[in-house]
Protein backbone atom coordinates (compact mmCIF):
# COMPACT_ATOMS: atom_id res chain seq x y z
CA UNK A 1 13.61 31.92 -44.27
CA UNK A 2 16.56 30.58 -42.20
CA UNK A 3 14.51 30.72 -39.35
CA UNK A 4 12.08 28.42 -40.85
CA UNK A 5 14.82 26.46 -42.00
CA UNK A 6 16.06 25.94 -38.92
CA UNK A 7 12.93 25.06 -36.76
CA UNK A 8 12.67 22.39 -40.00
CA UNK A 9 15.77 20.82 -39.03
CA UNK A 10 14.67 20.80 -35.32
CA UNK A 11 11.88 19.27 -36.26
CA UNK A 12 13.53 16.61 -37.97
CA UNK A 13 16.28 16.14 -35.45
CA UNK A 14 13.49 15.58 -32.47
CA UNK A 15 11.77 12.89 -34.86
CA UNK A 16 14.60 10.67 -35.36
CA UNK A 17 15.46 10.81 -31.73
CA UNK A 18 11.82 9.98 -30.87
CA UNK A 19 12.02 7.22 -33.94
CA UNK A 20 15.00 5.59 -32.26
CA UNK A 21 13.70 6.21 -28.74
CA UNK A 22 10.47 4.46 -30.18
CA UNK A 23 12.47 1.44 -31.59
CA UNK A 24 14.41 0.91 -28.70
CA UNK A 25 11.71 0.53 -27.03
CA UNK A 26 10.08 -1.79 -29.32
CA UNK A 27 13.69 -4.07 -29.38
CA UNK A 28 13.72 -4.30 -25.32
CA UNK A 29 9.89 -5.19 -25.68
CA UNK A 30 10.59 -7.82 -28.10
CA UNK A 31 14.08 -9.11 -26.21
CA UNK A 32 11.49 -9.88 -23.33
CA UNK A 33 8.87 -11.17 -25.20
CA UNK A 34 11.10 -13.78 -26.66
CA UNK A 35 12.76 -14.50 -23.09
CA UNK A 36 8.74 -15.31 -21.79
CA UNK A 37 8.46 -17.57 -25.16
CA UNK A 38 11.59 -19.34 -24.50
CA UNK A 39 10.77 -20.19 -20.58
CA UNK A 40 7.57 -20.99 -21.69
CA UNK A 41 8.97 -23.60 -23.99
CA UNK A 42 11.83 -25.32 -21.78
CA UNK A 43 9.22 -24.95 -18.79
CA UNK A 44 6.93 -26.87 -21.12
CA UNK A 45 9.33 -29.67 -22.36
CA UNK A 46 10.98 -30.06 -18.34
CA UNK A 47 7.47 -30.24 -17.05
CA UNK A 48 6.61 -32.91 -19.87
CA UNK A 49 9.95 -35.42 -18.78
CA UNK A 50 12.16 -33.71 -21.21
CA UNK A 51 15.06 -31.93 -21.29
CA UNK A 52 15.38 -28.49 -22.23
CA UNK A 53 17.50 -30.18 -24.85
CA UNK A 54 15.14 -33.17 -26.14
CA UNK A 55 12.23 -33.43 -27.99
CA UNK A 56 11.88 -33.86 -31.64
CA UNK A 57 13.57 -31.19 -33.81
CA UNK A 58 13.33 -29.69 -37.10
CA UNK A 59 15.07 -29.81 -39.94
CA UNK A 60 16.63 -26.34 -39.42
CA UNK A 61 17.98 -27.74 -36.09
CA UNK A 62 15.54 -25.76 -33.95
CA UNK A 63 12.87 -27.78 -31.69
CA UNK A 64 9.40 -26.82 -32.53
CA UNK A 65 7.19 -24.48 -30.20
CA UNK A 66 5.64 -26.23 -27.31
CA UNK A 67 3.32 -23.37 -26.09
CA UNK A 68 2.57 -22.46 -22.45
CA UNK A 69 4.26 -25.09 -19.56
CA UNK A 70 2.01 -27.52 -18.19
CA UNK A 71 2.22 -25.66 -15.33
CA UNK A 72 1.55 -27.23 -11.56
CA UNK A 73 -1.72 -27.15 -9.47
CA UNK A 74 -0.92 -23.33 -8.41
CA UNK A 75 -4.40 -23.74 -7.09
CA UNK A 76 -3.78 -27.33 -5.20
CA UNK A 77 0.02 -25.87 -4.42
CA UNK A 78 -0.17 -22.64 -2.53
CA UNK A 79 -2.05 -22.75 0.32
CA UNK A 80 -3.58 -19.75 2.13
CA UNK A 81 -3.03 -19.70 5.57
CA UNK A 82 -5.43 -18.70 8.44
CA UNK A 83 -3.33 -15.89 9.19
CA UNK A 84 -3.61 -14.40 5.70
CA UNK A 85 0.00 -15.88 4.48
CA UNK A 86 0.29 -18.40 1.98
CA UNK A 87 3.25 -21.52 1.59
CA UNK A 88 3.52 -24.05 -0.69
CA UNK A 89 2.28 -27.70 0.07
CA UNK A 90 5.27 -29.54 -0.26
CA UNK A 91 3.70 -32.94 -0.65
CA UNK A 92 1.34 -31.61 -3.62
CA UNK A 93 4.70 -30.22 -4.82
CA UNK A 94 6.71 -33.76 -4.98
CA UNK A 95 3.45 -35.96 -5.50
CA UNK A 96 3.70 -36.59 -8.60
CA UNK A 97 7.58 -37.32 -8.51
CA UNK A 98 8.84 -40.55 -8.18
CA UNK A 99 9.65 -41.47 -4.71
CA UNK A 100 13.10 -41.59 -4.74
CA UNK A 101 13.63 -38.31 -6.28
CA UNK A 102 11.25 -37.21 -4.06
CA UNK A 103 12.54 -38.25 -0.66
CA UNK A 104 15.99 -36.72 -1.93
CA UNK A 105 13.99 -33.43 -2.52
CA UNK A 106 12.72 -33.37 0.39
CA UNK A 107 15.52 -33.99 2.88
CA UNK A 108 17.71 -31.02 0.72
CA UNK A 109 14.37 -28.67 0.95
CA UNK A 110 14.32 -29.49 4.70
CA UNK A 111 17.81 -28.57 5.70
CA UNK A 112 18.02 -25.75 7.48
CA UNK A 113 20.04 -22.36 6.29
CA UNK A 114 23.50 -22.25 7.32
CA UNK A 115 25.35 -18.61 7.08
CA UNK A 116 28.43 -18.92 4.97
CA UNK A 117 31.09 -16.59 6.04
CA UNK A 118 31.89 -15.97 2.34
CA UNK A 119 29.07 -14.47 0.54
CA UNK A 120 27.81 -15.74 -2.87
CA UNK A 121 28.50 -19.40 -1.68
CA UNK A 122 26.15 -22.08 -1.23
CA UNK A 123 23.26 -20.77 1.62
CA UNK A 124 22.93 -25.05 2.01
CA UNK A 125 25.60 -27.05 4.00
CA UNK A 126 27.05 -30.44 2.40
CA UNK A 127 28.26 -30.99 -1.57
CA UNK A 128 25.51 -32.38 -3.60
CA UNK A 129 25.16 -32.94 -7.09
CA UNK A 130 23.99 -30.56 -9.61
CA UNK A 131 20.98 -32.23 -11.40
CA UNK A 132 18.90 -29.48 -12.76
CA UNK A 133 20.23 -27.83 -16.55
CA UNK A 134 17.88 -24.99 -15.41
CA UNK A 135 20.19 -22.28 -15.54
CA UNK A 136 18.70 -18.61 -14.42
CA UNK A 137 21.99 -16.87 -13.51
CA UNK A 138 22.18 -15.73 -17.21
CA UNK A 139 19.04 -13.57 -17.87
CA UNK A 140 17.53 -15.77 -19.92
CA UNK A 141 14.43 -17.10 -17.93
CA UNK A 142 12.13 -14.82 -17.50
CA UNK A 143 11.83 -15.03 -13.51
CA UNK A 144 12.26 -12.58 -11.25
CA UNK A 145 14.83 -12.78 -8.64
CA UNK A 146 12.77 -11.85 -5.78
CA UNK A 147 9.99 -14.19 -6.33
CA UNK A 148 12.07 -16.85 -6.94
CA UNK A 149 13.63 -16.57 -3.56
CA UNK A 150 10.43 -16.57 -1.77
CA UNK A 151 9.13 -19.42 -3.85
CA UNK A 152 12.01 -21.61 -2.93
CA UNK A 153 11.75 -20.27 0.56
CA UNK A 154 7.89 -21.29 0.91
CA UNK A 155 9.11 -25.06 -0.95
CA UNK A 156 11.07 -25.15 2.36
CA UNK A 157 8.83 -24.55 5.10
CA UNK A 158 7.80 -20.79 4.93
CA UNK A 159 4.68 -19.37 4.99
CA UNK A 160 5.01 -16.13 3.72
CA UNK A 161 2.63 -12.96 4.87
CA UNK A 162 2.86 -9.62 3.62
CA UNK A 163 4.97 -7.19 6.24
CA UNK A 164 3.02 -4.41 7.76
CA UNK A 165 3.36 -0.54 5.82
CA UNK A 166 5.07 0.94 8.73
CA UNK A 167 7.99 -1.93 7.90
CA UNK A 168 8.54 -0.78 4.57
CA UNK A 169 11.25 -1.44 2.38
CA UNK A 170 11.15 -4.93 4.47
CA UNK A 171 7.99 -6.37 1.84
CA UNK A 172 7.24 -9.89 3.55
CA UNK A 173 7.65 -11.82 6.67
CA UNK A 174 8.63 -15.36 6.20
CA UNK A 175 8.07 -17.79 9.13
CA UNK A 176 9.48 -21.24 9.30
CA UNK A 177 6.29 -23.57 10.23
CA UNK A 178 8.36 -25.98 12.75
CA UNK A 179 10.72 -24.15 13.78
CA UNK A 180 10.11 -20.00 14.90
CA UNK A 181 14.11 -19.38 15.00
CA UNK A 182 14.39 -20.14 11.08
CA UNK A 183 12.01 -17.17 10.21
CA UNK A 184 13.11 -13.75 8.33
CA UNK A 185 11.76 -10.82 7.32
CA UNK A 186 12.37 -10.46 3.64
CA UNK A 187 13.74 -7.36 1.44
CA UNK A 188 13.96 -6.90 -2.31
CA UNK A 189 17.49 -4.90 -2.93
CA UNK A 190 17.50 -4.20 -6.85
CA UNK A 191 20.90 -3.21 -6.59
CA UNK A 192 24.24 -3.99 -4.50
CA UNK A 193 23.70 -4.43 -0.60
CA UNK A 194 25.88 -2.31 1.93
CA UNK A 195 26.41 -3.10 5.15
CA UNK A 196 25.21 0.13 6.44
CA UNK A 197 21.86 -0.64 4.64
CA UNK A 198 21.66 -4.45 5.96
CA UNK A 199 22.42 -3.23 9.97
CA UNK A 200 19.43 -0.95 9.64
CA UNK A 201 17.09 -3.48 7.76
CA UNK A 202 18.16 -6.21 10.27
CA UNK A 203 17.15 -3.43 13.29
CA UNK A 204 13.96 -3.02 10.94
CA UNK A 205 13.23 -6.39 11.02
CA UNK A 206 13.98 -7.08 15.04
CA UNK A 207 11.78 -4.39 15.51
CA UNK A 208 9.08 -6.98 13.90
CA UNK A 209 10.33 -9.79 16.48
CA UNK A 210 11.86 -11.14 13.38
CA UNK A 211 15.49 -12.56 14.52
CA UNK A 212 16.95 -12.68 10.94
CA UNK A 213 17.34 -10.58 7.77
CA UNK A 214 16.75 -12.41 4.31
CA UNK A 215 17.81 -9.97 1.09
CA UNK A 216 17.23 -10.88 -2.48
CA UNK A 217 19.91 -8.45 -4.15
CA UNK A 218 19.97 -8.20 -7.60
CA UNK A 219 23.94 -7.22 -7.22
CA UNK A 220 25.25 -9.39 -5.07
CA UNK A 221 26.18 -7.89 -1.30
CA UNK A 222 29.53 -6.04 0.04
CA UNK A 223 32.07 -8.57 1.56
CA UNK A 224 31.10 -6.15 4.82
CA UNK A 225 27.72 -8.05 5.18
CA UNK A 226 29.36 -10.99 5.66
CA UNK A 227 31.02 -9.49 9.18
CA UNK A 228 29.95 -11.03 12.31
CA UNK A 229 28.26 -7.88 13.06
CA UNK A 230 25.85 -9.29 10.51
CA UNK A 231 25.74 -12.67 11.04
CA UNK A 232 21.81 -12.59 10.83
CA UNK A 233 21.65 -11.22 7.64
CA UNK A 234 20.98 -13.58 4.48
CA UNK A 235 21.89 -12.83 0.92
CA UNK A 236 20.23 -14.33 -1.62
CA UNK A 237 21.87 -13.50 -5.24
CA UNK A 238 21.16 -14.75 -9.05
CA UNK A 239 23.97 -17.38 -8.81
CA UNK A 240 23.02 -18.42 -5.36
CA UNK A 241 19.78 -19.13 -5.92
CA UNK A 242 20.81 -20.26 -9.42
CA UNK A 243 22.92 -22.82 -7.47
CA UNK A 244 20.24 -24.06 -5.17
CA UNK A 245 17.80 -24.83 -8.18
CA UNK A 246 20.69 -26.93 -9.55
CA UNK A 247 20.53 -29.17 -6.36
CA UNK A 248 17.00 -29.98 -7.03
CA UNK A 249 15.86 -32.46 -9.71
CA UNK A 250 15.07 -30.61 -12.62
CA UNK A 251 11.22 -31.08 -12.74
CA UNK A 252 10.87 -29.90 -9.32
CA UNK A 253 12.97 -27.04 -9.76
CA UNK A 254 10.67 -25.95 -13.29
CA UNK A 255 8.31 -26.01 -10.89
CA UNK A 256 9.52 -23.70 -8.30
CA UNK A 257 10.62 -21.28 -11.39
CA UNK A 258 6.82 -21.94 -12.87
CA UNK A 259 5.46 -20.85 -9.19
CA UNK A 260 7.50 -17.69 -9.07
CA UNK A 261 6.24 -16.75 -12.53
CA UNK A 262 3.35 -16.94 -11.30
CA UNK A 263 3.49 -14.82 -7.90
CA UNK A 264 5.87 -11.82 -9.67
CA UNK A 265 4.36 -8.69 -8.81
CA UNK A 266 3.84 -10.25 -4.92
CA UNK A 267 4.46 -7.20 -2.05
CA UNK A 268 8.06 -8.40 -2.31
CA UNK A 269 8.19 -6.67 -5.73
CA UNK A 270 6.98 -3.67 -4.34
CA UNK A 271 9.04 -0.71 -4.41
């Protein structure tokens, strides 16, 4: 009888834990859920001339849903290339922007990357003026870090094609299209970079003809990749690239983030 007692109370032990396994799961799958609603609705209200803090509200203080962003042309914006990579036509991009905001977008998309000697800083040389209350260093868009960088890579210049297998964990190959010294070959690190890791990436990616290393770490990078040693190698965090949006006007940077949305899941999010 104890026995049967026992394998009763086993029983009932391994059902709660799969009961609270199974509602854990359910509470991440509804956190991220509501973090897809929620970029879907300031997306929606940036891309429509508002603010993520405008539009009419409610009388319980809360805006009303907007639905699904009016998203840009993806199909106009990203171009295919002949070569099989794709980039982003800048001018679709900024056409429907007025022109001053847009000839300020474009000269601060057009600058070319400078390495900082301290990492986490700006990747863009000169002070400019946060204009964007798009704020993604928090979690709370739901944008991947990876395809955000490449997104606001292509806004600049790059046409990005997929790396060959034998390249692997370097994903994509990024070439500027003026200028062939401004081109990287692209990794996704979803932790914290070392410097042992970036030398033998950056060998990786020389090995490709590629002169320069671009990382999208999801931690950030050891002050040792900021050596001379590593000059070459570019780090790409969630509050640098968090910074960069906030340089842009805030409808053009919704419409990076909306972009990047769209491409997650590109060979940079492969494993």
């Amino acid at each position: 009888m104890w026995v049967y007692l026992l394998f009763a109370l086993v029983a009932v032990l391994v059902g709660i834990l799969f009961w609270r396994q199974n509602q854990q799961r359910l509470r991440v799958e509804r956190e991220r859920e509501d973090r897809r609603r929620r970029t879907d609705e300031l997306l929606a209200r940036v891309l429509l001339g508002e603010g993520p803090a405008q539009g009419r509200r409610t009388r319980g203080g809360m805006a009303p849903p907007v639905g699904k962003p009016v998203a840009p042309p993806l199909d106009r914006i990203m171009k295919q290339t002949t070569g099989g990579g794709q980039q982003i036509d800048v001018d679709i991009l900024l056409g429907d922007e007025p022109d001053s905001v847009a000839e300020r977008a474009r000269k601060q998309l057009a600058r070319p990357t400078n390495f900082a000697p301290d990492l986490g800083d700006s990747v863009l040389g000169g002070a400019t003026t946060s204009s964007s209350p798009l704020s993604i260093s928090d979690g709370q868009l739901d944008v991947s870090l990876d395809a955000l960088v490449v997104s606001w890579f292509e806004a600049r210049g790059y046409v990005a094609q997929a790396a060959p297998q034998t390249a692997r964990p370097i994903s994509l190959l990024l070439a500027h299209r003026d200028d062939r010294d401004r081109s990287y070959a692209f990794y996704f690190e979803r932790g914290r970079l070392h410097a042992q890791r970036a030398a033998s990436l950056l060998e990786k990616a020389r090995e490709l003809s590629m002169k320069k290393l671009l990382v999208a770490a999801e931690h950030g990078a050891d002050p040792a990749v900021g050596s001379s040693r590593l000059r070459d190698v570019q780090v790409m965090d969630w509050v640098a690239i968090d910074r960069e949006m906030k340089r842009l006007d805030f409808r053009i940077a919704a419409k990076i983030i909306a972009i990047a949305r769209a491409n997650q899941g590109r060979p940079a999010s492969e494993p």
